[in-house]
N, C-alpha and C. Protein backbone atom coordinates (compact mmCIF):
# COMPACT_ATOMS: atom_id res chain seq x y z
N UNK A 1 84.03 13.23 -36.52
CA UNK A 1 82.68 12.85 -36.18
C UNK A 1 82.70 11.93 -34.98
N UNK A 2 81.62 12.55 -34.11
CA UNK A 2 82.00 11.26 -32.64
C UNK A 2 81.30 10.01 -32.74
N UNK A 3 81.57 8.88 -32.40
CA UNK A 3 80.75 8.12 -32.18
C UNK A 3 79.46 8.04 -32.10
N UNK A 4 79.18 8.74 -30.48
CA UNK A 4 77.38 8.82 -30.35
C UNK A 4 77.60 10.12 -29.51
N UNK A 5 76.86 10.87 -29.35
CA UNK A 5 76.95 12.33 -28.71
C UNK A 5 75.29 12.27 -28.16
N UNK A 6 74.34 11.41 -27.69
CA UNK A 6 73.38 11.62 -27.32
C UNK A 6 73.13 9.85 -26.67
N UNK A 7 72.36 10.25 -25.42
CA UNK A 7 72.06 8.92 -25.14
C UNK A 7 71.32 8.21 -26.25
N UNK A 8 70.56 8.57 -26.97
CA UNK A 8 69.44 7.74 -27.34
C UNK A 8 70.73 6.88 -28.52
N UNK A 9 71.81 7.94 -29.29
CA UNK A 9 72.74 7.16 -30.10
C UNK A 9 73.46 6.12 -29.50
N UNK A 10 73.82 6.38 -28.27
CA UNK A 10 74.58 5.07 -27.03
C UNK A 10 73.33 3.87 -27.09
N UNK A 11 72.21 4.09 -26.84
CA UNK A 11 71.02 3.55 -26.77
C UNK A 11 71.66 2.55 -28.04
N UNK A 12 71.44 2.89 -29.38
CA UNK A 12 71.53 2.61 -30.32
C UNK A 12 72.59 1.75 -30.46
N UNK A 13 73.74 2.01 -30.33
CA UNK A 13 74.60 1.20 -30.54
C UNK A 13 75.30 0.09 -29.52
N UNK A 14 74.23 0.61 -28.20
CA UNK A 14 74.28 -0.91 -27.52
C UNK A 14 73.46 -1.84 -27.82
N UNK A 15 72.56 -1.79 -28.20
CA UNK A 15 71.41 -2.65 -28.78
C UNK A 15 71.66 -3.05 -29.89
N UNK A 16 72.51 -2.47 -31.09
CA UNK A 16 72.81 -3.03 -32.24
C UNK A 16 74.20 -4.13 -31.53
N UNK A 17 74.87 -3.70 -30.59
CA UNK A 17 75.89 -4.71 -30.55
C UNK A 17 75.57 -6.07 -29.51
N UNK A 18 74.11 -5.48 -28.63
CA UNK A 18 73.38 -6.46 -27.69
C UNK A 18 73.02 -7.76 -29.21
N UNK A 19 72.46 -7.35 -30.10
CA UNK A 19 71.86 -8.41 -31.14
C UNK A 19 72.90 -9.12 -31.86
N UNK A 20 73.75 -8.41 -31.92
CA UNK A 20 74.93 -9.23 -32.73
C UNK A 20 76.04 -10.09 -31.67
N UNK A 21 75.45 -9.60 -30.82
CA UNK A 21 76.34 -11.10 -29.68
C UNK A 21 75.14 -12.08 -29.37
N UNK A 22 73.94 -11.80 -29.11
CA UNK A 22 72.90 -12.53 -29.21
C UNK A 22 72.63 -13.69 -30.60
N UNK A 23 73.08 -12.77 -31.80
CA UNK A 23 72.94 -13.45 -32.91
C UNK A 23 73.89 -14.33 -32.72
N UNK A 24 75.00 -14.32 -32.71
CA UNK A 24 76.51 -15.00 -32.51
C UNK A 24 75.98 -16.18 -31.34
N UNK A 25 75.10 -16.23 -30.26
CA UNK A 25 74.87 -17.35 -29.67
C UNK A 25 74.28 -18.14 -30.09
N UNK A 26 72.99 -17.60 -30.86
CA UNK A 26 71.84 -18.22 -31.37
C UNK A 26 72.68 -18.86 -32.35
N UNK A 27 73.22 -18.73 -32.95
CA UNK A 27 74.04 -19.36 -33.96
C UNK A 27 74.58 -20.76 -33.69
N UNK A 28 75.29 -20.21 -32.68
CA UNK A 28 76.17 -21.71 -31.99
C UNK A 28 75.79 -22.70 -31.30
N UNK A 29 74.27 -22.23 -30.96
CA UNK A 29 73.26 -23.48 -30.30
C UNK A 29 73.23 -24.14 -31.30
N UNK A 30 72.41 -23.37 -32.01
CA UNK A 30 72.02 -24.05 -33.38
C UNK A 30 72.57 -24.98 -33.78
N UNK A 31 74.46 -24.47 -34.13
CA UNK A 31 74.85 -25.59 -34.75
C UNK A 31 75.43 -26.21 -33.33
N UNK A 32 75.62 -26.47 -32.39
CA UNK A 32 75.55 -27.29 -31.10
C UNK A 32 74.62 -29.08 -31.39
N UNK A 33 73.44 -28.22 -31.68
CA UNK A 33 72.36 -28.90 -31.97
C UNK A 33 72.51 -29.72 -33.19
N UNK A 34 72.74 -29.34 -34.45
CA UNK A 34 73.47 -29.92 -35.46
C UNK A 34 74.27 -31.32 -35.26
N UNK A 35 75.35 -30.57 -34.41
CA UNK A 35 76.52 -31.66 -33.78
C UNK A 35 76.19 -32.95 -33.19
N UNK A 36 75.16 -32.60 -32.49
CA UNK A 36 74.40 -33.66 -31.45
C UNK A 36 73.67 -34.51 -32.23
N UNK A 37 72.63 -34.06 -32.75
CA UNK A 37 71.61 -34.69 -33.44
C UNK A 37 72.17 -35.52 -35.04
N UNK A 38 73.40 -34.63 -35.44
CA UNK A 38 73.86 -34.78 -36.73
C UNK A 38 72.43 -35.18 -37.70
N UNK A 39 71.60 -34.72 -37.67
CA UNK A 39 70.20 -34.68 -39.12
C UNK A 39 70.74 -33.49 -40.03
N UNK A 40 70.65 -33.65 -41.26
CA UNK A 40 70.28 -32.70 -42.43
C UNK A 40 69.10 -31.65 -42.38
N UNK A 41 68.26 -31.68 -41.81
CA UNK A 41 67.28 -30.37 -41.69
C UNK A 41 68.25 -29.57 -40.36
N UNK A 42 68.61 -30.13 -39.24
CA UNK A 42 69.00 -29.43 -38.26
C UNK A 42 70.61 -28.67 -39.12
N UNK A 43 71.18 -29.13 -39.87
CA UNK A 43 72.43 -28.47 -40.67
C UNK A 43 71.88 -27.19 -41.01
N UNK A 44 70.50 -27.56 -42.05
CA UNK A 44 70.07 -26.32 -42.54
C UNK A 44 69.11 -25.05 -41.67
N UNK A 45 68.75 -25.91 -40.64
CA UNK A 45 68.42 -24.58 -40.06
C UNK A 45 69.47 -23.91 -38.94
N UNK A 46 70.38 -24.69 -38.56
CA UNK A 46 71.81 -23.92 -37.81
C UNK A 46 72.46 -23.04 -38.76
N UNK A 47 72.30 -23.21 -40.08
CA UNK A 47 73.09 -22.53 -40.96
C UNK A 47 72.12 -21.15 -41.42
N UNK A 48 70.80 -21.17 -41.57
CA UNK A 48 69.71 -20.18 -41.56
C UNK A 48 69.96 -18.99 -40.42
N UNK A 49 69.91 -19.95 -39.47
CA UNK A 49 69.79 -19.15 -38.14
C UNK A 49 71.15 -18.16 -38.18
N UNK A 50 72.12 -19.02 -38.48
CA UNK A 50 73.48 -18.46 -37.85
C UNK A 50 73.31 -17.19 -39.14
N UNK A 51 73.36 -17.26 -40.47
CA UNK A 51 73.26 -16.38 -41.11
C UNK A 51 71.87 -15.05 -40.80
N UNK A 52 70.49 -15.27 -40.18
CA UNK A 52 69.63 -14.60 -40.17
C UNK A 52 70.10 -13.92 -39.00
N UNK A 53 70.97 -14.30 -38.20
CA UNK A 53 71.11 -13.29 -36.85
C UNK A 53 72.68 -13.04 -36.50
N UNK A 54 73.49 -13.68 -36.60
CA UNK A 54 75.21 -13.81 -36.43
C UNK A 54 75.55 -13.01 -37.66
N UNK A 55 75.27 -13.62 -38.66
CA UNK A 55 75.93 -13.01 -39.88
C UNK A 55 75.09 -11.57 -40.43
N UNK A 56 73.87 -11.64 -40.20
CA UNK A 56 73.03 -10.19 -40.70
C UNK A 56 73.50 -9.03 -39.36
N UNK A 57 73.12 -8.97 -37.98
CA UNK A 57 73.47 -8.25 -37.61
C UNK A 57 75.26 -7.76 -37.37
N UNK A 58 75.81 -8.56 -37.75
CA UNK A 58 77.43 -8.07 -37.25
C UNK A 58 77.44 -7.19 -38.95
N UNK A 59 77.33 -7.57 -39.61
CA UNK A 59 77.17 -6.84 -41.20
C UNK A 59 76.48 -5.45 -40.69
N UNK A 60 75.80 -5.58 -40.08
CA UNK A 60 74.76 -4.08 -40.00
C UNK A 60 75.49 -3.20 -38.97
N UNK A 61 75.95 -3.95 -38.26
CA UNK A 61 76.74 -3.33 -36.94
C UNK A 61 77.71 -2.52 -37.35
N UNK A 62 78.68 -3.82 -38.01
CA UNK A 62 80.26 -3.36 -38.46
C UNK A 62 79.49 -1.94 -39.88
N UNK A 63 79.04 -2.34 -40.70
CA UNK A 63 78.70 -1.25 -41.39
C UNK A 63 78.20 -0.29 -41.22
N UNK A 64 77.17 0.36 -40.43
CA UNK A 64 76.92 0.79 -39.91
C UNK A 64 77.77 1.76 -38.93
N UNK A 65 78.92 1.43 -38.26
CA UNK A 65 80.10 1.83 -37.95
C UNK A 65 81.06 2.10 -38.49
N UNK A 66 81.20 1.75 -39.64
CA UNK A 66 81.79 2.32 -40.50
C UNK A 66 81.46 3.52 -41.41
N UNK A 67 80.54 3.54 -41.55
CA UNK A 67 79.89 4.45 -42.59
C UNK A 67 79.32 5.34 -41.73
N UNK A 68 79.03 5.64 -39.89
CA UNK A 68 78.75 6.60 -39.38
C UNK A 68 80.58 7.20 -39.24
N UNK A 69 81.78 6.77 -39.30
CA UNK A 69 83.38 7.39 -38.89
C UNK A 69 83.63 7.31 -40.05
N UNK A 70 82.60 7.79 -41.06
CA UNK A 70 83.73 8.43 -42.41
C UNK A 70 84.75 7.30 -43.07
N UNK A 71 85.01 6.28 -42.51
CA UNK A 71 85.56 5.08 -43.05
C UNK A 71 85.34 4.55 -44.12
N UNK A 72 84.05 4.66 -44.45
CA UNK A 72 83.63 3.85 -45.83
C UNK A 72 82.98 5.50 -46.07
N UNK A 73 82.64 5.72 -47.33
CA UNK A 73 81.96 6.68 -48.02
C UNK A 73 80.51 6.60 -48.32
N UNK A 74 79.40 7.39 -48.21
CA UNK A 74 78.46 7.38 -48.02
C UNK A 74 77.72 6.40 -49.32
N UNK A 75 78.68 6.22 -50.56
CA UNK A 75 78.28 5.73 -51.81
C UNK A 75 78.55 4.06 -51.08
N UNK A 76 78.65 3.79 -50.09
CA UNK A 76 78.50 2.11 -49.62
C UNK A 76 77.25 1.45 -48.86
N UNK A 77 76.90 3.05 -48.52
CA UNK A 77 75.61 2.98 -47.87
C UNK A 77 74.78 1.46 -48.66
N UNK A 78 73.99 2.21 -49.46
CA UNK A 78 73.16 1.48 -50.48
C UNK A 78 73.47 -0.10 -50.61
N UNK A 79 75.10 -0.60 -50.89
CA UNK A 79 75.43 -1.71 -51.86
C UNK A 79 75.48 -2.49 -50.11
N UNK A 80 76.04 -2.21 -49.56
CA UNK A 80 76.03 -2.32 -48.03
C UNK A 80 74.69 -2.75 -47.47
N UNK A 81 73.65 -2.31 -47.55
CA UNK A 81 72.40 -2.66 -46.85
C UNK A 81 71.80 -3.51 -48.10
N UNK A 82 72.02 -3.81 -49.12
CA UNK A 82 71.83 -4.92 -50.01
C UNK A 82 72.18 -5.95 -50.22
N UNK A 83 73.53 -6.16 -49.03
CA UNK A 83 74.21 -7.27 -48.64
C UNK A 83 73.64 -7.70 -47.88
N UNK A 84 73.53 -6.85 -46.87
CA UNK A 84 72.99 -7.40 -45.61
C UNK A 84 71.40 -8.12 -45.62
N UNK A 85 70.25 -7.89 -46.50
CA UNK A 85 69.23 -8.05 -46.47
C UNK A 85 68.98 -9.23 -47.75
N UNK A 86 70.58 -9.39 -48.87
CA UNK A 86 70.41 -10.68 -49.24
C UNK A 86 70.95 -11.89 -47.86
N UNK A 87 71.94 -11.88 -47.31
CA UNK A 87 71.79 -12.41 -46.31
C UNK A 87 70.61 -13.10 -45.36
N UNK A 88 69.80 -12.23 -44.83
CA UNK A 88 68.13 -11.99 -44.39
C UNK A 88 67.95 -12.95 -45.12
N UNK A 89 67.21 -12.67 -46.54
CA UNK A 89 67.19 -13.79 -47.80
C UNK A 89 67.58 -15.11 -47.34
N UNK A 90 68.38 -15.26 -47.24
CA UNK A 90 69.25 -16.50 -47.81
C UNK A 90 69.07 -17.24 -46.46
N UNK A 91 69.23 -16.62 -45.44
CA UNK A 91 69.37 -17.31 -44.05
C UNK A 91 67.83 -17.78 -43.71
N UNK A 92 66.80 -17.00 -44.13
CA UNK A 92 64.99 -17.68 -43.97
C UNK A 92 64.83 -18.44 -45.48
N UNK A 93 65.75 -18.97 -46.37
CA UNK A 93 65.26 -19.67 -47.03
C UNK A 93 66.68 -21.03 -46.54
N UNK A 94 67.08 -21.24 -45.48
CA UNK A 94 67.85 -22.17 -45.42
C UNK A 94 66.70 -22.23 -44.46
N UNK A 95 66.07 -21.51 -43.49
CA UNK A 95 65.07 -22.18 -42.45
C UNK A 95 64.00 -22.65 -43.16
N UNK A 96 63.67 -22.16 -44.14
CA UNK A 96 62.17 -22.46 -44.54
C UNK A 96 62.24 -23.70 -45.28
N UNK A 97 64.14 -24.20 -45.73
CA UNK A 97 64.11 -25.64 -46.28
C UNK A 97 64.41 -26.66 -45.40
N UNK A 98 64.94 -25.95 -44.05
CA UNK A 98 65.52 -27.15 -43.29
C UNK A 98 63.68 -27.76 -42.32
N UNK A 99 62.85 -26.42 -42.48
CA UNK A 99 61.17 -27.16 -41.86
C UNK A 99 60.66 -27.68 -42.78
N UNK A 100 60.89 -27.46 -44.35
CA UNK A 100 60.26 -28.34 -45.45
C UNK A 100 60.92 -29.50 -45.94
N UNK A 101 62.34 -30.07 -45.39
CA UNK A 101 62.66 -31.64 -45.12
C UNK A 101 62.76 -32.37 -44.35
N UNK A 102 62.10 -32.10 -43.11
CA UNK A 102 61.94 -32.16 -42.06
C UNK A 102 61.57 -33.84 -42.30
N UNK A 103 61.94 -35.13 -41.80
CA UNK A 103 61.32 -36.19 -41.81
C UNK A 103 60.36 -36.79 -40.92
């Protein structure tokens, strides 16, 4: 099975890997910002962030790539995109606590 055999699939998988290096920055400001400021709300929303965009899209990427090259089996599909979207989860409820202790 090839990779991508149509622009619009190249399309696709530059943009999934454009967000997951994007996510991966957004991340490291974040906690940049953390470092500097050292506050407890800024911990929790560097840690939101880095998980809502660093850690969700490289999960979707890498899986996603895997499971289009036959690597993983189509039965990972499912448990696979249930990871990824507790992630989602978890990363907007570290933002939504680091703006609700906000001092």
């Amino acid at each position: 099975m090839a990779l991508a055999s149509s622009p619009i699939q190249w399309a696709i998988i530059v943009f999934a890997f454009g967000s997951t290096v994007v996510g991966v920055y957004i991340g490291y400001q974040a906690y940049r910002g953390y470092r500097r400021h050292q506050s407890r709300s800024m911990q929790y929303l560097s840690i939101g962030l880095f998980l809502l965009t660093a850690v969700t899209y490289s999960a979707a990427f890498v899986g996603s790539l895997l499971l289009r090259q036959g690597i993983l089996p189509g039965t990972f599909q499912e448990p696979w995109r249930l990871t990824v979207q507790i992630s989602q989860f978890v990363g907007l409820g570290f933002i939504a606590y680091s703006l609700y202790s906000r001092s």
